[in-house]
Protein backbone atom coordinates (compact mmCIF):
# COMPACT_ATOMS: atom_id res chain seq x y z
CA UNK A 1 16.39 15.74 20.75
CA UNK A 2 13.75 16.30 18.20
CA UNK A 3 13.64 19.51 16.10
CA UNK A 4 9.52 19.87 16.20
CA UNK A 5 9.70 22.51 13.35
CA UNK A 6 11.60 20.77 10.81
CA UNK A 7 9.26 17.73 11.86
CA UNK A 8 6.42 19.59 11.49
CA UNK A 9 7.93 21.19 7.90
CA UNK A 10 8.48 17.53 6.26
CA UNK A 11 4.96 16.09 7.53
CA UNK A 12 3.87 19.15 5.73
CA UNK A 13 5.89 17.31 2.64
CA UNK A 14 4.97 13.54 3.78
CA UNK A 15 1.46 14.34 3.84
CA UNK A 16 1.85 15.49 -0.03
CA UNK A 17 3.68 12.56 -0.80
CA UNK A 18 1.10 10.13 0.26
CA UNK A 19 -1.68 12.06 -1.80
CA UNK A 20 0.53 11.99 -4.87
CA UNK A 21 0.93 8.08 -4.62
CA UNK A 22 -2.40 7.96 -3.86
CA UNK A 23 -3.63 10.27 -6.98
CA UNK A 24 -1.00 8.06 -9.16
CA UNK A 25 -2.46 4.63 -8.05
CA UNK A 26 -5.90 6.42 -8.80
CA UNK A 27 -4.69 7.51 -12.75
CA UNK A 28 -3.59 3.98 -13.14
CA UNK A 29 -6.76 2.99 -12.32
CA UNK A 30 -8.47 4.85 -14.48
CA UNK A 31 -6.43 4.94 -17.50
CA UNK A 32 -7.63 3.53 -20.56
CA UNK A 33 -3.38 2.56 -22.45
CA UNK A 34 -1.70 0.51 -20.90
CA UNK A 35 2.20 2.80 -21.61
CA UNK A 36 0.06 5.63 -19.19
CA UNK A 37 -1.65 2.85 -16.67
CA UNK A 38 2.39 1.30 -16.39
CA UNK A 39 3.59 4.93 -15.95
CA UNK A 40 1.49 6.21 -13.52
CA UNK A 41 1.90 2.96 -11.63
CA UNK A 42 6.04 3.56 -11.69
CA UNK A 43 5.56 7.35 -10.31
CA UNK A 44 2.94 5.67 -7.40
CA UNK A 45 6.36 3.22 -6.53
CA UNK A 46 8.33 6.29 -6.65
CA UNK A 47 6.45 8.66 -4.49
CA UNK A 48 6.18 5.81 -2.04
CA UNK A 49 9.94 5.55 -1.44
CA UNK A 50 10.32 9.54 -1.56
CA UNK A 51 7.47 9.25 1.48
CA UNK A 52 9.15 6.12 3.27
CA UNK A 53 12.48 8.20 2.98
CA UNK A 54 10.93 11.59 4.43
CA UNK A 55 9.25 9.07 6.79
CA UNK A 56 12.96 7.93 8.01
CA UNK A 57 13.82 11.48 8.24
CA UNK A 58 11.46 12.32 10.67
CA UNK A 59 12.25 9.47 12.66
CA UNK A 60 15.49 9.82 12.89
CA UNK A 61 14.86 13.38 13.79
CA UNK A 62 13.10 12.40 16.85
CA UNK A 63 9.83 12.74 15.61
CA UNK A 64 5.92 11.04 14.34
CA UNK A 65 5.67 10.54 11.10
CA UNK A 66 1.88 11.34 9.38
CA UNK A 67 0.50 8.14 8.32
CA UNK A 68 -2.74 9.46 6.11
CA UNK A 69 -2.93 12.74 3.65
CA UNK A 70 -4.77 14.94 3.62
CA UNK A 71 -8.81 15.30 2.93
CA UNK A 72 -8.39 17.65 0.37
CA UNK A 73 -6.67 14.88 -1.91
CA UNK A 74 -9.44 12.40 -1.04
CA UNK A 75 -11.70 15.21 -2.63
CA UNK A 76 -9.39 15.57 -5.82
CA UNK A 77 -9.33 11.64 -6.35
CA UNK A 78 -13.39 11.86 -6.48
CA UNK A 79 -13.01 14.67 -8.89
CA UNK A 80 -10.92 12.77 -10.70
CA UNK A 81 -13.78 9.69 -10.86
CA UNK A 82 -16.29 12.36 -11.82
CA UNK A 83 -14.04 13.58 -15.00
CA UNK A 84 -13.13 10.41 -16.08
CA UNK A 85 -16.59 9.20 -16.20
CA UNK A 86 -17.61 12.39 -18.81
CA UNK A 87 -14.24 12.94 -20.55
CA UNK A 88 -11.01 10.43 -21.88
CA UNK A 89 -10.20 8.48 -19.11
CA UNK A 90 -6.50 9.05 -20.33
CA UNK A 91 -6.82 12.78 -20.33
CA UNK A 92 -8.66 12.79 -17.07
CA UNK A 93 -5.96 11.16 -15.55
CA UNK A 94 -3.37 13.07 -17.05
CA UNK A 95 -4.70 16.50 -15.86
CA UNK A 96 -5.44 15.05 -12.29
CA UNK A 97 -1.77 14.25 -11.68
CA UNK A 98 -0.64 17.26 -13.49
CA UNK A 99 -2.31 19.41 -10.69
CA UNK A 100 -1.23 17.14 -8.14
CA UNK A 101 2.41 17.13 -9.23
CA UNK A 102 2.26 21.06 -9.79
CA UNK A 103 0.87 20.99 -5.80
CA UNK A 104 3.77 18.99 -4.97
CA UNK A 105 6.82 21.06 -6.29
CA UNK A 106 5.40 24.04 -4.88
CA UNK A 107 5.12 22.60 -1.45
CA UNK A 108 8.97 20.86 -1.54
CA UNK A 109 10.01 24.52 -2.58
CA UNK A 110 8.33 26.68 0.23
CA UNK A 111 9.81 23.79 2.78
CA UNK A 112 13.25 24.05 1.06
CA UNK A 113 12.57 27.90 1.99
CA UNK A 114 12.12 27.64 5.94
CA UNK A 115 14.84 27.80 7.79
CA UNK A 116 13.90 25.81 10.44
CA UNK A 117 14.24 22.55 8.13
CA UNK A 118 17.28 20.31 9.13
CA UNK A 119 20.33 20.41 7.06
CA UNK A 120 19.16 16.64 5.89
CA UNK A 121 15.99 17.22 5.23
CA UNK A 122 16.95 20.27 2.92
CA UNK A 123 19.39 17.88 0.87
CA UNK A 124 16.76 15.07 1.07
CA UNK A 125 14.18 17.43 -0.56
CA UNK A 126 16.56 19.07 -2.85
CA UNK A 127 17.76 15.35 -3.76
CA UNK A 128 13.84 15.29 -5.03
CA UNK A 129 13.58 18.38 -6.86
CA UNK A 130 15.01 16.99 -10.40
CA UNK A 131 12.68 14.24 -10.29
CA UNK A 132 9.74 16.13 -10.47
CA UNK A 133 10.84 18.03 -13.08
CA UNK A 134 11.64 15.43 -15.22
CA UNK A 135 8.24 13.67 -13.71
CA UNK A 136 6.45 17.50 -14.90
CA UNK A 137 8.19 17.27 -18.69
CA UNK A 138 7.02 13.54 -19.25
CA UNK A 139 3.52 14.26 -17.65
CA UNK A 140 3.76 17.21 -20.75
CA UNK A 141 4.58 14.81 -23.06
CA UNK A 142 1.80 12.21 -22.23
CA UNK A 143 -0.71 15.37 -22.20
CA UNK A 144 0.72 16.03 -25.90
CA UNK A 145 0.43 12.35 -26.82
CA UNK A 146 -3.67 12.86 -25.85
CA UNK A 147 -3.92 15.52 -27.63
């Protein structure tokens, strides 16, 4: 039996996922120090297993996982080209996956929220909710260290 709504809720969250790894992989790239290029690149591994769990979850749910984000990232990720190329490549990068990670905890909370989400997919998300707090104080720190 699949439960379309919480499916629906956590492609919502998958779809996020994939944009942060994607926006990660992206700082990395365009990070001039090498402690922010090998952090950004350990958040991109991270976000990858948070999506391939969520991805599990949906499956074993009965449903499709999403396979792409979403076009709004692929925007952001330009953006992010564009500000590196007229400001510190470190600080671009920074503030690119500050707003991304901001995007992100707001989204897990509003699905945490619906009630239609399956009682594993709430402690699944939930399970993810430290992280990217700790992930939001160290991105601080980092914006501190450019400062």
């Amino acid at each position: 039996m699949t439960n379309n709504a919480s499916t629906d809720i956590l492609n919502d969250v998958l779809e996020t996922l994939i944009d942060s790894t994607h926006g990660y992989e992206k700082a990395a790239e365009i990070a001039d120090r090498t402690t922010f290029k090998n952090f950004f690149s350990r958040r991109a591994a991270s976000r990858r297993a948070m999506a391939a769990a969520v991805r599990e979850e949906i499956v074993k749910s009965g449903g499709t996982p999403e396979s792409d984000g979403t076009i709004l990232a692929s925007a952001h990720r330009v953006f992010m080209n564009l500000s590196a190329a007229v400001q510190d490549n470190d600080e671009a990068a920074i503030e690119a996956v500050e707003t991304g990670e901001e995007y992100l905890r707001k989204k897990l909370e509003k699905a945490l929220t619906q009630d239609d989400l399956s009682v594993s997919a709430k402690t699944l998300l939930r399970n993810y909710q430290g992280e990217l707090r700790a992930d939001g104080r160290l991105i601080d720190h980092l914006e501190d260290a450019t400062s």
